[in-house]
N, C-alpha and C. Protein backbone atom coordinates (compact mmCIF):
# COMPACT_ATOMS: atom_id res chain seq x y z
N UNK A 1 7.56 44.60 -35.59
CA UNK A 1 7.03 43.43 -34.91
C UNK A 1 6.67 43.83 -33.48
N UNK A 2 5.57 43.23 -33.13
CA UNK A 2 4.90 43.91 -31.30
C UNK A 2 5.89 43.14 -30.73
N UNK A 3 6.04 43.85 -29.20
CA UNK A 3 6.57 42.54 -28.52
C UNK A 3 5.93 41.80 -28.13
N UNK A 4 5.08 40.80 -28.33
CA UNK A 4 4.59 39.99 -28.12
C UNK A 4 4.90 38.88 -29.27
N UNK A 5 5.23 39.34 -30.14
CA UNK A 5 5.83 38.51 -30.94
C UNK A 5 7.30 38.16 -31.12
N UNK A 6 7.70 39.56 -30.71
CA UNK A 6 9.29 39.17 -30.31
C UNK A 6 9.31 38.05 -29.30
N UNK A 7 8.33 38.42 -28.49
CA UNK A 7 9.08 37.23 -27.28
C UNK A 7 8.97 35.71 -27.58
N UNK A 8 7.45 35.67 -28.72
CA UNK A 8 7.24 34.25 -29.37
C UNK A 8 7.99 33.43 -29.72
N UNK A 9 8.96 34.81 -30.68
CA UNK A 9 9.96 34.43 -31.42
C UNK A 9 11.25 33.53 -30.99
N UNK A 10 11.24 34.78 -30.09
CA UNK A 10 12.71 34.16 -28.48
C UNK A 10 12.45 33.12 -28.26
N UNK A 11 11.18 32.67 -27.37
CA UNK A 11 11.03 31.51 -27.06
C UNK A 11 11.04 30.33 -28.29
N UNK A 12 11.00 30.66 -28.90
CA UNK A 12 10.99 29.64 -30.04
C UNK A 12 12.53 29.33 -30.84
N UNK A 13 13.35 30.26 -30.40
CA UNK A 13 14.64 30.37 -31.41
C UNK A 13 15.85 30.01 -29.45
N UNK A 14 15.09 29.79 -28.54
CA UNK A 14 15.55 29.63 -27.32
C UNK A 14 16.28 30.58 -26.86
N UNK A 15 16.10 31.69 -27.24
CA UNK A 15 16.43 33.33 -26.33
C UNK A 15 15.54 33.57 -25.71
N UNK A 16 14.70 33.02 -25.00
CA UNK A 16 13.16 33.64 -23.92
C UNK A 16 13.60 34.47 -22.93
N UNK A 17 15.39 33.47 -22.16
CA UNK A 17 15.83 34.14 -21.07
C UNK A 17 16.14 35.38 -21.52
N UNK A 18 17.22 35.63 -22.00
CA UNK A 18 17.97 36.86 -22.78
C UNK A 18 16.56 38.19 -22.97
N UNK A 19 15.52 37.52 -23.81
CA UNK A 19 14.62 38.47 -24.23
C UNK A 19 14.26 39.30 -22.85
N UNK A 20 13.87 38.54 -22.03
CA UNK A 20 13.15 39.30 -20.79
C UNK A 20 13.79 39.78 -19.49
N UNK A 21 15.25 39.39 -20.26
CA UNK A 21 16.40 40.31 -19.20
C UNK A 21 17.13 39.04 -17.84
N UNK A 22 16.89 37.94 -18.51
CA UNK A 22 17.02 37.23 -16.94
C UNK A 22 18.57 36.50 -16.94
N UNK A 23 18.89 37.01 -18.22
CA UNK A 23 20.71 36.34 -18.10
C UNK A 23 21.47 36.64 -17.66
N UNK A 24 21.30 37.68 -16.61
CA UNK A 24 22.21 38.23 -15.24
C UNK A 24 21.67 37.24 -14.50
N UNK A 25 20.44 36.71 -14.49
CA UNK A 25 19.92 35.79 -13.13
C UNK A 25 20.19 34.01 -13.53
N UNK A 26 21.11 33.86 -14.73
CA UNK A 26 20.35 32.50 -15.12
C UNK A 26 20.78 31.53 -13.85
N UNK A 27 22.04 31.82 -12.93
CA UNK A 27 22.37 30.97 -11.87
C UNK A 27 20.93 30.80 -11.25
N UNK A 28 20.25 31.47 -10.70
CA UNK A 28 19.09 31.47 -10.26
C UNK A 28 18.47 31.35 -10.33
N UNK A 29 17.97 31.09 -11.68
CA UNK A 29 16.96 30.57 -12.75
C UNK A 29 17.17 29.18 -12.46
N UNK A 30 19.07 28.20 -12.69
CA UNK A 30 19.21 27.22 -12.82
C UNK A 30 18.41 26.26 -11.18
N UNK A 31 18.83 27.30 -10.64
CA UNK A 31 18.58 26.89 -9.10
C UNK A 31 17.47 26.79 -8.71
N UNK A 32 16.74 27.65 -9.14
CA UNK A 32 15.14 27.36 -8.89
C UNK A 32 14.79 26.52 -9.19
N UNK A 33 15.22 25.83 -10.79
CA UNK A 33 14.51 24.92 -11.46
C UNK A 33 14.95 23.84 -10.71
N UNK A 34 16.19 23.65 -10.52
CA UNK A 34 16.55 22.20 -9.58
C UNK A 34 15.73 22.20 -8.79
N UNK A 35 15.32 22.80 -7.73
CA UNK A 35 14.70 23.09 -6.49
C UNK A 35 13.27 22.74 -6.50
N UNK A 36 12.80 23.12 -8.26
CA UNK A 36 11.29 22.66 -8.22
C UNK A 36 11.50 21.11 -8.64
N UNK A 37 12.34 20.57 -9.32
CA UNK A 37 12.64 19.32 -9.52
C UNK A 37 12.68 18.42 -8.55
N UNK A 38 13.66 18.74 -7.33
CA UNK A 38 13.79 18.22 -6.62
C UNK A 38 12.58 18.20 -5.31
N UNK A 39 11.58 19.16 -5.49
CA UNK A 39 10.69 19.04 -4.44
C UNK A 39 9.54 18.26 -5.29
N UNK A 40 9.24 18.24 -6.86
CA UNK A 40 8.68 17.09 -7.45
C UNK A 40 9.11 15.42 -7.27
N UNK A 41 10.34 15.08 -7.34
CA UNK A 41 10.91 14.08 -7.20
C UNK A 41 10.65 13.56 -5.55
N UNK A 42 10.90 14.20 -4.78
CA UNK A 42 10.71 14.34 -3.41
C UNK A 42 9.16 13.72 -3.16
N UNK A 43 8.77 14.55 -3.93
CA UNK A 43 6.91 14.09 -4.09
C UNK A 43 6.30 13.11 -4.34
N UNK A 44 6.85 12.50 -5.37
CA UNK A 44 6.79 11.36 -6.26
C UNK A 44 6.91 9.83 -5.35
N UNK A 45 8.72 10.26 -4.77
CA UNK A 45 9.07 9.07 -3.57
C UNK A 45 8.21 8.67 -2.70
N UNK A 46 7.50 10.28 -2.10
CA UNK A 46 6.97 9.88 -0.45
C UNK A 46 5.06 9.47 -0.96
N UNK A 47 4.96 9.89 -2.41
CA UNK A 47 3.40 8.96 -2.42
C UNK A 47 3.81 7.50 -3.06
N UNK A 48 4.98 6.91 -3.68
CA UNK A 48 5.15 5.89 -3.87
C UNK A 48 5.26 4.91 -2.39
N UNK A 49 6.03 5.60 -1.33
CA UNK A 49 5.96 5.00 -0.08
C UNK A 49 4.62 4.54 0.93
N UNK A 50 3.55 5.80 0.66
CA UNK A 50 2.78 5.88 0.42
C UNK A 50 1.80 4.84 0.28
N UNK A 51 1.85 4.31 -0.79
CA UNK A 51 1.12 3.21 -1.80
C UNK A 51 1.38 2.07 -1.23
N UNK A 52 3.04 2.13 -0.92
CA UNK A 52 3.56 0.90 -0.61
C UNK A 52 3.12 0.23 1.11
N UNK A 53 2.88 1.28 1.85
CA UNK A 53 2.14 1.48 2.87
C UNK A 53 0.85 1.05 2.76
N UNK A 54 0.21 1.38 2.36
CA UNK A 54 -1.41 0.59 1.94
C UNK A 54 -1.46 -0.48 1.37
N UNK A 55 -0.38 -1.16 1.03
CA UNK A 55 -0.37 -2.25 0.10
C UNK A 55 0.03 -3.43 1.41
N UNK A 56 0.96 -3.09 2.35
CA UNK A 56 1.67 -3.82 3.04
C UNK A 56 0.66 -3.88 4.19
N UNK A 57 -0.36 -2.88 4.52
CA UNK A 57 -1.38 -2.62 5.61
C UNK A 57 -2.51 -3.90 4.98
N UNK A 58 -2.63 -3.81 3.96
CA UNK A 58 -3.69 -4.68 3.40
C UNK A 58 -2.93 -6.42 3.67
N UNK A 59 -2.02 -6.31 3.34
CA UNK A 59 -1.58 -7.71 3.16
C UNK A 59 -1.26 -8.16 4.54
N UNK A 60 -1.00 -7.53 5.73
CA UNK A 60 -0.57 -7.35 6.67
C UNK A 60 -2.35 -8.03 7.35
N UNK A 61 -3.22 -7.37 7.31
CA UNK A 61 -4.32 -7.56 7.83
C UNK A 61 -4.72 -9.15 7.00
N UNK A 62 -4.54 -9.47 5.66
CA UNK A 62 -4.86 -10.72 5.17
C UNK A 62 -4.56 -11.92 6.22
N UNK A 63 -2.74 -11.85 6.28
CA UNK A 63 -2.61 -12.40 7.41
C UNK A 63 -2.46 -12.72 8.73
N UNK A 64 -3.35 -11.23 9.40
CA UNK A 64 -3.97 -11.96 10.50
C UNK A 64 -5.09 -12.38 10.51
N UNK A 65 -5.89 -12.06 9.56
CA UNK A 65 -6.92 -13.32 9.61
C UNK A 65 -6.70 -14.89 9.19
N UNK A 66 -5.73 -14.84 8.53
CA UNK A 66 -5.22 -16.69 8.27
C UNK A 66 -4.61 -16.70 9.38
N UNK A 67 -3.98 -16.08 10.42
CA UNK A 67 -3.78 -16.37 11.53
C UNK A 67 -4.58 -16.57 12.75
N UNK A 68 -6.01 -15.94 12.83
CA UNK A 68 -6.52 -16.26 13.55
C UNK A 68 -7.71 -17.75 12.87
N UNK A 69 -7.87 -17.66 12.55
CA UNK A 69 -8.24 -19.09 11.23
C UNK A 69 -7.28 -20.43 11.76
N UNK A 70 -6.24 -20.19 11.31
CA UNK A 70 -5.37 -21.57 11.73
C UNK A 70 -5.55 -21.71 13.33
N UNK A 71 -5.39 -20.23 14.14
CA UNK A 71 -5.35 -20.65 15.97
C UNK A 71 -6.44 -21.41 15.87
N UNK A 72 -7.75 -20.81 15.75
CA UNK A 72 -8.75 -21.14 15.75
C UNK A 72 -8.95 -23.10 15.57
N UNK A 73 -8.62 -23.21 14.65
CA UNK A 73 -8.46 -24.72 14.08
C UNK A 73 -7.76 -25.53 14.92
N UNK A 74 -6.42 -24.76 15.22
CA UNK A 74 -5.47 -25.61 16.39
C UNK A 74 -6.18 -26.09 18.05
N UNK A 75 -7.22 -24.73 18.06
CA UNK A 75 -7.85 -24.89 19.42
C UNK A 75 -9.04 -26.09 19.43
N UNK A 76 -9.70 -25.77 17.93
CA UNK A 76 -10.54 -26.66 17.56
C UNK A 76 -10.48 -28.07 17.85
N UNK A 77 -9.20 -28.33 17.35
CA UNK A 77 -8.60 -29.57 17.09
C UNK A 77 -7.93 -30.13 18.46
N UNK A 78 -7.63 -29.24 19.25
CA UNK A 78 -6.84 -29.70 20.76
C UNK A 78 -8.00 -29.98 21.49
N UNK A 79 -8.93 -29.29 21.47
CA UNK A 79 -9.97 -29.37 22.78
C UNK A 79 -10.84 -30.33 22.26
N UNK A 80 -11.35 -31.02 20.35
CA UNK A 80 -11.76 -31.87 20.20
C UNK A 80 -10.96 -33.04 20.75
N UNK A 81 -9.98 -33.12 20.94
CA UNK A 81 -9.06 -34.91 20.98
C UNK A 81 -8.85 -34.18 22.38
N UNK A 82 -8.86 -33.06 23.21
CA UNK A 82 -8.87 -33.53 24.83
C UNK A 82 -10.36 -34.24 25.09
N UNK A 83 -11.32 -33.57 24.48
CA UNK A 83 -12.51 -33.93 25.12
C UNK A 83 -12.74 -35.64 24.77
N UNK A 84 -12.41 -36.21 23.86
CA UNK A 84 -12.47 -37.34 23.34
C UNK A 84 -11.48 -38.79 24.02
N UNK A 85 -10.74 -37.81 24.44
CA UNK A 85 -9.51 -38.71 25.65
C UNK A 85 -10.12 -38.78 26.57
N UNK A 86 -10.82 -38.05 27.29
CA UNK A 86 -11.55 -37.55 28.76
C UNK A 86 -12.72 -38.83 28.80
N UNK A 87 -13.69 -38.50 27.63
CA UNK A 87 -14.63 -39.19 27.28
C UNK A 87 -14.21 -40.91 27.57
N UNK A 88 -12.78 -41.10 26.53
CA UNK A 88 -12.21 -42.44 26.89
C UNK A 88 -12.45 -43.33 27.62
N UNK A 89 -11.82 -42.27 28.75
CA UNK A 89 -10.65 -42.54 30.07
C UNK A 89 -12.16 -43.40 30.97
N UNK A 90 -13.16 -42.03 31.09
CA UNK A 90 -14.45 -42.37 31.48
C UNK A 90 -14.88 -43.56 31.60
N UNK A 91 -14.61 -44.01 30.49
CA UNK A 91 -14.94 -45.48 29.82
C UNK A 91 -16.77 -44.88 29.17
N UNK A 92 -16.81 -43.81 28.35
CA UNK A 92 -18.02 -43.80 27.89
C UNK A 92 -18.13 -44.16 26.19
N UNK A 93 -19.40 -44.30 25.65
CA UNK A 93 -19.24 -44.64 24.67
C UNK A 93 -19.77 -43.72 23.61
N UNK A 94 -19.76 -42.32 24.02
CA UNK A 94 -19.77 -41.37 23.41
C UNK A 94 -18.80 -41.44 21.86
N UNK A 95 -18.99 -40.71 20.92
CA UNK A 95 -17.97 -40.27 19.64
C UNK A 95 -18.72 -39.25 19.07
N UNK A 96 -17.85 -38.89 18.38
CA UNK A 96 -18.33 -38.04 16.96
C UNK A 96 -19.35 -38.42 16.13
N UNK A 97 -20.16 -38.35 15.92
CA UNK A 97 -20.90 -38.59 14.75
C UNK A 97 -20.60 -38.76 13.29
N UNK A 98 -20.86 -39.68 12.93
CA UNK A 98 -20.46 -39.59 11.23
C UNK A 98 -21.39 -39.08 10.45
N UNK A 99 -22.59 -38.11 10.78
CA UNK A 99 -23.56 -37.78 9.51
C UNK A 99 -23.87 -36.56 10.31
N UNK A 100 -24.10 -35.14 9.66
CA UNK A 100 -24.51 -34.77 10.71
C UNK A 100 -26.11 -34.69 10.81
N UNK A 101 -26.51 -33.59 12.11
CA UNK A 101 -27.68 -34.03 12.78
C UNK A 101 -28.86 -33.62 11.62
N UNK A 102 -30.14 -34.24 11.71
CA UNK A 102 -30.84 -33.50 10.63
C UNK A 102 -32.29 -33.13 11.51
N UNK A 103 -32.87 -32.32 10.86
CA UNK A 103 -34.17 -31.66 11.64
C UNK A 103 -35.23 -32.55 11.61
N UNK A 104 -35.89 -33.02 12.54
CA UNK A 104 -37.30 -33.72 12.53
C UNK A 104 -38.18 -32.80 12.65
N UNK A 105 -39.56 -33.04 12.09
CA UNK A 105 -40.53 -32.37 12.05
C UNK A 105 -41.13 -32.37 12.70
């Protein structure tokens, strides 16, 4: 049998290590593999954080625009009913309109 088939074999009957001499090293073998595990896992966390970051940036920006929306409205709404008190006080007979304006030709 070539070795190339021996080693098929190994790997298949789970002697791969043994075949290619590495069972003086398997501590080191074990260790590596943690090590690539753990720098995958590692990986995994910091693009899930990641995500979670773009997700919270997006939602984050939603509401400052409903925040500037509502100021907006609050200012709307204060400086309409100051100007309308003012108007009052005046004694004029100014208001709001109930229709709005339309274009003449």
């Amino acid at each position: 049998m070539s070795k190339l088939g021996k080693v098929i074999k190994s790997f298949t009957n789970g002697e791969f290590l043994l075949t290619i001499g590495l069972d003086r090293y398997i501590i080191h073998v074990i260790y590596t593999f943690l090590l690539i595990m753990l720098a995958i896992w590692i990986g995994i966390r910091v693009e899930k954080t990641f995500i979670r970051v773009q997700t919270n940036k997006k939602e984050l920006n939603e509401l400052k625009i409903r925040n500037y929306e509502l100021n907006f409205l609050i200012e709307e709404l204060n400086s309409t009913a100051l100007i309308e008190q003012k108007l009052e006080e005046a004694g004029s007979t100014l208001h709001r309109p109930n229709k709005p304006a339309r274009k003449t030709n």
